[in-house]
C-alpha atoms as a PDB file:
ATOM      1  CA  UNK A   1     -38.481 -67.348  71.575  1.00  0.00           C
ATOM      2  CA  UNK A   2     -41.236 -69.041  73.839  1.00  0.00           C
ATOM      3  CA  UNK A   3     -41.755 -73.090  72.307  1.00  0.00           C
ATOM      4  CA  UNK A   4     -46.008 -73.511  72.116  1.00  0.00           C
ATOM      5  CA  UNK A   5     -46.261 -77.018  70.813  1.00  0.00           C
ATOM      6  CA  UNK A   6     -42.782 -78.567  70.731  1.00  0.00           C
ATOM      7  CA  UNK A   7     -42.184 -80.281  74.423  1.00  0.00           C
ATOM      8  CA  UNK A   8     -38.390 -80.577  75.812  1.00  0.00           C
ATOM      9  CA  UNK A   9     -37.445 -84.081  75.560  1.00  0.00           C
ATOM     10  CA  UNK A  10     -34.170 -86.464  74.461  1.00  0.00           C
ATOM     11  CA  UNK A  11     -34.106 -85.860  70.595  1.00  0.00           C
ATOM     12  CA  UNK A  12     -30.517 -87.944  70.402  1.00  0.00           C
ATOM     13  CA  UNK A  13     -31.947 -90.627  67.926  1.00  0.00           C
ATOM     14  CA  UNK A  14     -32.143 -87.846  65.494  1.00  0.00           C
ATOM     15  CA  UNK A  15     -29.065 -86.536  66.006  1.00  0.00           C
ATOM     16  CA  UNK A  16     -27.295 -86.234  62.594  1.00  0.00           C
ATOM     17  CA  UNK A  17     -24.203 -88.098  61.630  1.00  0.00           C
ATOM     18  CA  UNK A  18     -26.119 -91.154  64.457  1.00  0.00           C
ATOM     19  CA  UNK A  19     -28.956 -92.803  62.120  1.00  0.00           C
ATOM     20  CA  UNK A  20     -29.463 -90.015  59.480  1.00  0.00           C
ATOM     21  CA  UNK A  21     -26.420 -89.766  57.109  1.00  0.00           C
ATOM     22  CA  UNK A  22     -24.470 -85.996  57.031  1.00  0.00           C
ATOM     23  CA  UNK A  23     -21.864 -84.939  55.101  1.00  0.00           C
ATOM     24  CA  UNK A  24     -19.571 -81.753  55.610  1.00  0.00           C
ATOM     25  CA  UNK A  25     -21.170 -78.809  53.982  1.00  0.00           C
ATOM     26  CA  UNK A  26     -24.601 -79.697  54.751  1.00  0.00           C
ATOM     27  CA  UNK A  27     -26.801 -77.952  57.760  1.00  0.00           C
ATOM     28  CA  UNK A  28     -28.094 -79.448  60.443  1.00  0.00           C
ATOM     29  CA  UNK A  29     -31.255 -78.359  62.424  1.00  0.00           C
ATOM     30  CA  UNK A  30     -32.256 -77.896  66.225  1.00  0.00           C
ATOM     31  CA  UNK A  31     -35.005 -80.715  66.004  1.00  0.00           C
ATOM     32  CA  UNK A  32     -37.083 -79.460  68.544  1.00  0.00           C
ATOM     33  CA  UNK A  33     -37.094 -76.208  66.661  1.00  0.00           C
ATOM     34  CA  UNK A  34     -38.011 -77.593  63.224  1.00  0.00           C
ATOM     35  CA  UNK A  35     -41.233 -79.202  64.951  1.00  0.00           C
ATOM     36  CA  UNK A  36     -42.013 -75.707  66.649  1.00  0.00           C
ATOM     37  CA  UNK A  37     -41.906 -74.138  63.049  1.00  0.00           C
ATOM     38  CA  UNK A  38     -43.817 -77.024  61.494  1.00  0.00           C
ATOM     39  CA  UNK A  39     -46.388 -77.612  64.308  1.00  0.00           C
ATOM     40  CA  UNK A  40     -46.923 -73.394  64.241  1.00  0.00           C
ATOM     41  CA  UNK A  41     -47.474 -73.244  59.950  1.00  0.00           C
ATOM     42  CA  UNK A  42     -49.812 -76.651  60.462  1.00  0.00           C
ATOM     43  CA  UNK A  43     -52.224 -74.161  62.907  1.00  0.00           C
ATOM     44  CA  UNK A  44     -52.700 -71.998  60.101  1.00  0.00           C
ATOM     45  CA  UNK A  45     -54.111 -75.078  58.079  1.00  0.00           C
ATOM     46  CA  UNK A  46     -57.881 -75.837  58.063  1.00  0.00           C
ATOM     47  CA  UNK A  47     -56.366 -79.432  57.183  1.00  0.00           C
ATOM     48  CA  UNK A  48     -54.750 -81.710  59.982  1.00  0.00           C
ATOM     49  CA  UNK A  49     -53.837 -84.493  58.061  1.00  0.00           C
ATOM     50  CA  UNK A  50     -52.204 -86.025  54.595  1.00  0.00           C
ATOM     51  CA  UNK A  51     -49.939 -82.894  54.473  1.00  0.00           C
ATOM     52  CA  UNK A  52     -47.537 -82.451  51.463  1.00  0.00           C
ATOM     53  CA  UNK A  53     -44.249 -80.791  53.124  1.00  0.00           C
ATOM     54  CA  UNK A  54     -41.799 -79.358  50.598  1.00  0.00           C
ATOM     55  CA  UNK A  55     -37.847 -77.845  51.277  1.00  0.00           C
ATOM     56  CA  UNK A  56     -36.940 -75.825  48.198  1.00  0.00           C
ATOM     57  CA  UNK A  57     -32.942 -76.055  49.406  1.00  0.00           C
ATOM     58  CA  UNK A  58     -33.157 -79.237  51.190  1.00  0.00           C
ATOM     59  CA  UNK A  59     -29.229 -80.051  51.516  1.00  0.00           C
ATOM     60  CA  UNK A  60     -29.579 -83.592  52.680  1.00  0.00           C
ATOM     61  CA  UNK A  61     -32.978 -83.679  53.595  1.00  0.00           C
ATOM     62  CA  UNK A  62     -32.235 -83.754  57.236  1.00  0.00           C
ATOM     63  CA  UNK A  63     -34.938 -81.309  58.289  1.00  0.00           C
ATOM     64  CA  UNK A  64     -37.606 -83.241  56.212  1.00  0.00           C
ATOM     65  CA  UNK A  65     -36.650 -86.938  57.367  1.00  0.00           C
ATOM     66  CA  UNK A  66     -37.152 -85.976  61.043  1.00  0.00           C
ATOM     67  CA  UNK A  67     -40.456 -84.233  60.214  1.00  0.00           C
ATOM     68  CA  UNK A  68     -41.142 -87.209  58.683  1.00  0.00           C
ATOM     69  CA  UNK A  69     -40.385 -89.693  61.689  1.00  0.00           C
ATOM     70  CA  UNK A  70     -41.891 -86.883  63.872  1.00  0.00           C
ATOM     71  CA  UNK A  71     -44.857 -86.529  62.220  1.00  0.00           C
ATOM     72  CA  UNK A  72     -45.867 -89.670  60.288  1.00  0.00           C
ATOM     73  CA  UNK A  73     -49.316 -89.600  60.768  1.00  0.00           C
ATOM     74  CA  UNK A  74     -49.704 -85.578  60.133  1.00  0.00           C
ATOM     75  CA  UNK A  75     -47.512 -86.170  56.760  1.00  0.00           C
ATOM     76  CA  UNK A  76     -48.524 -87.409  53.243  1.00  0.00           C
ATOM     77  CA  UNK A  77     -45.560 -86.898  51.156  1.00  0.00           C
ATOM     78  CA  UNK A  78     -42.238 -84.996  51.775  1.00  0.00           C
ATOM     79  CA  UNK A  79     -40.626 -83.398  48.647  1.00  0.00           C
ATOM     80  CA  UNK A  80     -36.799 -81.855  48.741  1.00  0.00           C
ATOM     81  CA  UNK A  81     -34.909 -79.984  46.072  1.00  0.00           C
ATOM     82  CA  UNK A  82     -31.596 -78.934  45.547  1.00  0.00           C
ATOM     83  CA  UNK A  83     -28.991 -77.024  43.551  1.00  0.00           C
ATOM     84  CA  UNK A  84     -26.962 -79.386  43.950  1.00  0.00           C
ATOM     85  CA  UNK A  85     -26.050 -83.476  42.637  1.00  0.00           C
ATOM     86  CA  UNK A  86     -24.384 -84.662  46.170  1.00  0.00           C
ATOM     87  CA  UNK A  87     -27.098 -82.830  48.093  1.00  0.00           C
ATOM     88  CA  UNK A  88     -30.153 -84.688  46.709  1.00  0.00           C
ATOM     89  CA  UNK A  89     -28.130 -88.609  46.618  1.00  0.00           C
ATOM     90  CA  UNK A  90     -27.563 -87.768  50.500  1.00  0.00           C
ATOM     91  CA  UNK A  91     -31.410 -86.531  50.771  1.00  0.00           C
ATOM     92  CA  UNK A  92     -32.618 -89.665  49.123  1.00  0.00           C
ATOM     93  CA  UNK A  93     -30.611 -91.728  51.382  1.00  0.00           C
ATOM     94  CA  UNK A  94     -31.822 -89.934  54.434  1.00  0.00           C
ATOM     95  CA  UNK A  95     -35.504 -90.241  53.186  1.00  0.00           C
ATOM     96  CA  UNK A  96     -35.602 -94.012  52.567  1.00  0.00           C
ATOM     97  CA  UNK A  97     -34.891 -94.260  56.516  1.00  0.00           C
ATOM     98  CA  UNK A  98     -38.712 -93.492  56.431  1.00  0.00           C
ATOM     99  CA  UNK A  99     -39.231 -97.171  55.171  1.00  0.00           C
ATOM    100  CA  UNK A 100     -39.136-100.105  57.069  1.00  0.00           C
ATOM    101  CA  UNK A 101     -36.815-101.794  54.768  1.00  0.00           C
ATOM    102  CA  UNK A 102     -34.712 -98.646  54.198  1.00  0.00           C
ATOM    103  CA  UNK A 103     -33.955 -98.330  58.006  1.00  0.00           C
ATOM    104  CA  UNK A 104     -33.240-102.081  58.555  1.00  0.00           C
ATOM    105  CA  UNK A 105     -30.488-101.375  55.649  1.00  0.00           C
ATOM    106  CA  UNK A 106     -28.822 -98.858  57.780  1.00  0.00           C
ATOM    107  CA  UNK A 107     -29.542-100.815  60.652  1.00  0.00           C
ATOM    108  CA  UNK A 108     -27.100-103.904  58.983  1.00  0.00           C
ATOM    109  CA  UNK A 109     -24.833-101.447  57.844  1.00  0.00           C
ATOM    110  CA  UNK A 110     -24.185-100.284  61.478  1.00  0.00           C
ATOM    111  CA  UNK A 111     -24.287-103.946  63.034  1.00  0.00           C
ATOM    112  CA  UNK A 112     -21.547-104.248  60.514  1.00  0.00           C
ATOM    113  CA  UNK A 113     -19.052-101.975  61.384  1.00  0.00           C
ATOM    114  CA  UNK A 114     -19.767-102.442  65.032  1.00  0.00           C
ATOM    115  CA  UNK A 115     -18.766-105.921  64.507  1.00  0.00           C
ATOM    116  CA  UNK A 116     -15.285-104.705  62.952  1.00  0.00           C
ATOM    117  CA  UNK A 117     -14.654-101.610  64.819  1.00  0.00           C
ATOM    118  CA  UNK A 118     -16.444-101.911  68.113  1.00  0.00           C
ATOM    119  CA  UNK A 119     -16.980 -98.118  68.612  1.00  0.00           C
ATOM    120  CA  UNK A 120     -19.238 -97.090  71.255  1.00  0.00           C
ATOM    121  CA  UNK A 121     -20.593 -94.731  68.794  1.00  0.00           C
ATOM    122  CA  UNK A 122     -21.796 -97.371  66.415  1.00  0.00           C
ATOM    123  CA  UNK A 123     -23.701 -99.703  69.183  1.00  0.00           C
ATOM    124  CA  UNK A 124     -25.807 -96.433  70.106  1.00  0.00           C
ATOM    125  CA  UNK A 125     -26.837 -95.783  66.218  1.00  0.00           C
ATOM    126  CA  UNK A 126     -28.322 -99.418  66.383  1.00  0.00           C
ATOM    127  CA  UNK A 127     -30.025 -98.653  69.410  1.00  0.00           C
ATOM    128  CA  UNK A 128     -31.235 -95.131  67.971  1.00  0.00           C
ATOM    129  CA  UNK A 129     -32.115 -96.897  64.715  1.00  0.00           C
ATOM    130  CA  UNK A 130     -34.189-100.149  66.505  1.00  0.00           C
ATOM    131  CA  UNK A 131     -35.840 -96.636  68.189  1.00  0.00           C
ATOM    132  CA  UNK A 132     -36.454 -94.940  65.105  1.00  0.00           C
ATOM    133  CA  UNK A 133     -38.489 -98.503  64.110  1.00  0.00           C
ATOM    134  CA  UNK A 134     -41.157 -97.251  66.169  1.00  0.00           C
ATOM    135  CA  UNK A 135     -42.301 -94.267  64.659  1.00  0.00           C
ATOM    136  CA  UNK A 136     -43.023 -95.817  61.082  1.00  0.00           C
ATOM    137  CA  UNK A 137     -46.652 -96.377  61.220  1.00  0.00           C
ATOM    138  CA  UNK A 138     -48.244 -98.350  58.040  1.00  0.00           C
ATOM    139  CA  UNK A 139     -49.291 -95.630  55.716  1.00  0.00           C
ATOM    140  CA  UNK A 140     -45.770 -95.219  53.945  1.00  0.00           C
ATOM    141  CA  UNK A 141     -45.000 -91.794  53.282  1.00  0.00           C
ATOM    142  CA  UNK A 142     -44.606 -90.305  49.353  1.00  0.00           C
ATOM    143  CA  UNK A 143     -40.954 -88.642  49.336  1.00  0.00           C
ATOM    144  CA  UNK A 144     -39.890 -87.198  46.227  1.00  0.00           C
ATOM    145  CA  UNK A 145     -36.492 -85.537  45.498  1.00  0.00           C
ATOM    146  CA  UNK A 146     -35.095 -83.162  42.667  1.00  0.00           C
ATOM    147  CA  UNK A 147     -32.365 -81.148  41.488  1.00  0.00           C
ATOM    148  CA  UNK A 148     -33.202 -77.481  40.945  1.00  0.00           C
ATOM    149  CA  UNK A 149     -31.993 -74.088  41.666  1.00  0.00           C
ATOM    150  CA  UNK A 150     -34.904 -72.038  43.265  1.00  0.00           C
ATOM    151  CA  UNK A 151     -33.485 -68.928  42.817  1.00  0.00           C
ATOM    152  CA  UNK A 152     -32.420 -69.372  39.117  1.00  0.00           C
ATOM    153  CA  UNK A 153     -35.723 -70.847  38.063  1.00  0.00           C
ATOM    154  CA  UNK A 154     -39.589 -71.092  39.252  1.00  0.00           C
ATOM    155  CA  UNK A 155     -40.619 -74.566  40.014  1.00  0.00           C
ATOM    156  CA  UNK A 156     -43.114 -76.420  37.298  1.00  0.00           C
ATOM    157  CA  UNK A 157     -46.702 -77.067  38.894  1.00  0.00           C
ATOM    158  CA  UNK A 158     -46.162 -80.873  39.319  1.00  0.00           C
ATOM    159  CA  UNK A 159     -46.657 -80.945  43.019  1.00  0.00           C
ATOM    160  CA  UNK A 160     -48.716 -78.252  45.434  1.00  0.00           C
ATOM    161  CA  UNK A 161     -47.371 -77.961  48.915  1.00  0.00           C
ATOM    162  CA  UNK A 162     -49.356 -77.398  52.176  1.00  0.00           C
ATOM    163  CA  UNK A 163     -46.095 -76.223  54.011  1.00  0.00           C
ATOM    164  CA  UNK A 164     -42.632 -75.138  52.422  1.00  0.00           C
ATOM    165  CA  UNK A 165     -40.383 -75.002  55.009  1.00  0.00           C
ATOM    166  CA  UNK A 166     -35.994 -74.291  54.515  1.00  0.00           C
ATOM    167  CA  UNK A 167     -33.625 -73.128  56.271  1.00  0.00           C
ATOM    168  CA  UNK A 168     -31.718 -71.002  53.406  1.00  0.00           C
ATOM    169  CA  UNK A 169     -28.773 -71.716  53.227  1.00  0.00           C
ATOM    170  CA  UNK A 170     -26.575 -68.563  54.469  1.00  0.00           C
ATOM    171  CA  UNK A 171     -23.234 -68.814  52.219  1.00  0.00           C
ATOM    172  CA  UNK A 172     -25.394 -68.818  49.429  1.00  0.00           C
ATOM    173  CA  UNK A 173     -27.084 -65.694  50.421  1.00  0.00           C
ATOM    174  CA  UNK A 174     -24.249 -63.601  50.413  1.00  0.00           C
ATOM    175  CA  UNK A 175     -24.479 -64.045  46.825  1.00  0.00           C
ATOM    176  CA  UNK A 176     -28.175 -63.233  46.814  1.00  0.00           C
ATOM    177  CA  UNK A 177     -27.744 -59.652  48.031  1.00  0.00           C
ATOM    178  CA  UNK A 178     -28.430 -56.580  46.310  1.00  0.00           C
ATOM    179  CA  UNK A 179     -28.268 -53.027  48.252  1.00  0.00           C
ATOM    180  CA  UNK A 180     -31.552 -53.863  49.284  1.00  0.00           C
ATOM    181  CA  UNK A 181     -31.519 -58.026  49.684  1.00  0.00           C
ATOM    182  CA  UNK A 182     -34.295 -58.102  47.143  1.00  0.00           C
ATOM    183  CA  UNK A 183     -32.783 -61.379  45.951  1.00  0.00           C
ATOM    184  CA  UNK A 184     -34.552 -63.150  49.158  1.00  0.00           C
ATOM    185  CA  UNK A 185     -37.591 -62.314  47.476  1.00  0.00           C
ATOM    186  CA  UNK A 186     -36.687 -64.762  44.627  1.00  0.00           C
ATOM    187  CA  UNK A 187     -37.728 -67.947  46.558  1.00  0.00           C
ATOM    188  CA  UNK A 188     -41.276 -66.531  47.367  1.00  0.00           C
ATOM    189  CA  UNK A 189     -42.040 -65.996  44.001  1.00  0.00           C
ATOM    190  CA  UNK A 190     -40.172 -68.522  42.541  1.00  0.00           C
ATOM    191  CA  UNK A 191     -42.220 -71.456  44.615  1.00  0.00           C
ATOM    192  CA  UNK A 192     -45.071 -70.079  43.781  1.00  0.00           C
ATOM    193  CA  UNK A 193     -46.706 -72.836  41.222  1.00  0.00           C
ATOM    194  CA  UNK A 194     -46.547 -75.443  43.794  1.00  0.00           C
ATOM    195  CA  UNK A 195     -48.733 -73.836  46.727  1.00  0.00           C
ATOM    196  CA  UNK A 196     -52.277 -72.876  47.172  1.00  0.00           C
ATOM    197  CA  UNK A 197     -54.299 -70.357  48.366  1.00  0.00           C
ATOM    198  CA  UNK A 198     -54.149 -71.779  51.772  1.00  0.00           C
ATOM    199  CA  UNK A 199     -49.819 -73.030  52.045  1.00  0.00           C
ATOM    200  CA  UNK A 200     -48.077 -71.579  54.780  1.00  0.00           C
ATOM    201  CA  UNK A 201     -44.576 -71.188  54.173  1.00  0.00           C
ATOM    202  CA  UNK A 202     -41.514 -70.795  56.911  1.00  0.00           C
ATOM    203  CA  UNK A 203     -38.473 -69.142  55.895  1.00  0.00           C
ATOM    204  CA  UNK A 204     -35.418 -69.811  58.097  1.00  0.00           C
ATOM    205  CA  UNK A 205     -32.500 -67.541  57.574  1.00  0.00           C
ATOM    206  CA  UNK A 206     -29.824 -65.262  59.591  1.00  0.00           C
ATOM    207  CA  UNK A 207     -31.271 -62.341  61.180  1.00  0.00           C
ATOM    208  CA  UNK A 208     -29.991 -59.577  59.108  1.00  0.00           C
ATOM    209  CA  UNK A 209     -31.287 -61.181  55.572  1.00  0.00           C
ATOM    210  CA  UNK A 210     -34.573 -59.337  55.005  1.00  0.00           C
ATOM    211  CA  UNK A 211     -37.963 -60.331  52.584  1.00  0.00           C
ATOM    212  CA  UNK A 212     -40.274 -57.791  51.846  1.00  0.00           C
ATOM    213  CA  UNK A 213     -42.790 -59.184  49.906  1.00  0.00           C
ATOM    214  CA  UNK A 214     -46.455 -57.736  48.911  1.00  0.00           C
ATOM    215  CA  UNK A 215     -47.621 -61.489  47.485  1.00  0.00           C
ATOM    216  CA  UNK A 216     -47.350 -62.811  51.254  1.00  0.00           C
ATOM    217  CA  UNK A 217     -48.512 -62.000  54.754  1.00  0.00           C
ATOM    218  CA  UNK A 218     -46.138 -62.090  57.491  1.00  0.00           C
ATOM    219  CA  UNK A 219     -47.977 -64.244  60.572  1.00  0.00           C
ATOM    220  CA  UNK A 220     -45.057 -65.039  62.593  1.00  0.00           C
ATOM    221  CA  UNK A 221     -40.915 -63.885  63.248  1.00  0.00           C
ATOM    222  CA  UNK A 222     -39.493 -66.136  65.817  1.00  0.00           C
ATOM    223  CA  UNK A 223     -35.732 -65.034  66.877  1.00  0.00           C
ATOM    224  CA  UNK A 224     -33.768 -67.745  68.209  1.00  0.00           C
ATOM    225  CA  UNK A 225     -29.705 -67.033  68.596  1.00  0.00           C
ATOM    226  CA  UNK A 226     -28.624 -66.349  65.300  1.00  0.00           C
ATOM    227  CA  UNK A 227     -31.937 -67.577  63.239  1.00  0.00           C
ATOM    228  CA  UNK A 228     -34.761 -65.588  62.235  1.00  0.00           C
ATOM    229  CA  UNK A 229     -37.845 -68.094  61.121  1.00  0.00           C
ATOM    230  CA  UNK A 230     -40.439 -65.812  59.107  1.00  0.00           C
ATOM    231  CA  UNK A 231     -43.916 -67.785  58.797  1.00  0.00           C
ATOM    232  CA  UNK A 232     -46.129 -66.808  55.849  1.00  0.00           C
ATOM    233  CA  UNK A 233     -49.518 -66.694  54.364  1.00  0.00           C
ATOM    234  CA  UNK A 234     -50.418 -66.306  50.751  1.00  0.00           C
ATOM    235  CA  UNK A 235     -51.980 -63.054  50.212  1.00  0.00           C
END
């Protein structure tokens, strides 16, 4: 895959586990790849600005919260869902980093157990976290999180998304699969009362998942070692 909008650079400060909280079980997400998928669906948008991002199986809200940092002037509100409890407390976490006040928490937190511990590790959060500062810009972004299973259950129309972007996760997939892996399907139709006639919507997944789908155009596949991303218009 050839990277259009997404320059090489030093993404360490967003390294997970460093600033932005992880837990075992929960993907992570090349950055510089997240903001090639999200700069590529925002090309399809007439609108530039005040987006509403949403991740149907947003784990800990990892790929949203660097969006977020990366993108705070693009970004209105960032919205996350999950099957499951732990997921969305860790997303919600993650997300407050987005605030001033939230980030200065984790900020104390890490001064603290520098201060016991002295690890290396802990006196380059702080300086990833004081780095993180400047990317918060005044207009405080709307993040919203919720427990739900997209696949069991379409979504209520409270919200409507610009750009739904996941990476799906792939244990649960196995699962999803029929003798034809119509099950992907699901989470098209499924996310379908929170997007408008104009949402884009990236689907992240391992290459030999399939969607066919006659209620969405396929615009973009982008291959990238073992991901697929499939970008995609309403019809």
């Amino acid at each position: 895959m050839k990277y259009k909008y997404a320059t090489m650079k030093n993404f360490e400060d967003f390294s997970s586990g460093r600033v932005m909280l992880h837990r075992a079980g929960f993907s992570n997400y090349p950055v510089r790849l997240m903001e090639e998928v999200f700069l590529r669906c925002k090309q399809y948008l007439r609108k530039s600005e005040k987006l509403s991002v949403y991740d149907p199986c947003c784990g800990g809200a990892y790929l949203l919260t660097v969006l977020g940092y990366l993108n705070y002037d693009r970004i209105a509100k960032l919205i996350g869902s999950d099957i499951n409890p732990d997921a969305i407390s860790l997303a919600k976490k993650n997300l407050s980093l987005l605030t001033v006040e939230g980030l200065q928490n984790r900020i104390e937190h890490l001064e603290e157990l520098y201060s016991l511990y002295q690890k290396q590790s802990h006196r380059e959060a702080i300086n990833s976290a004081y780095n993180l500062k400047a990317y918060i810009k005044p207009n405080e972004l709307h993040c919203h999180t919720f427990e739900h299973d997209i696949l069991l259950n379409p979504l209520a129309a409270q919200f409507k998304a610009d750009i739904v972007f996941t990476d799906v996760p792939y244990d649960r997939l196995i699962s999803w699969q029929s003798g034809e892996a119509a099950e992907m399907n699901t989470l098209l139709e499924n996310i379908k009362p929170v997007i408008h006639d104009e949402s884009i919507i990236a689907i992240s997944s391992n290459k030999s998942q399939k969607i066919a789908t006659s209620s969405y155009k396929k615009v973009e596949k982008l291959l990238i070692g073992k991901r697929k991303i499939e970008i995609f218009k309403v019809m």
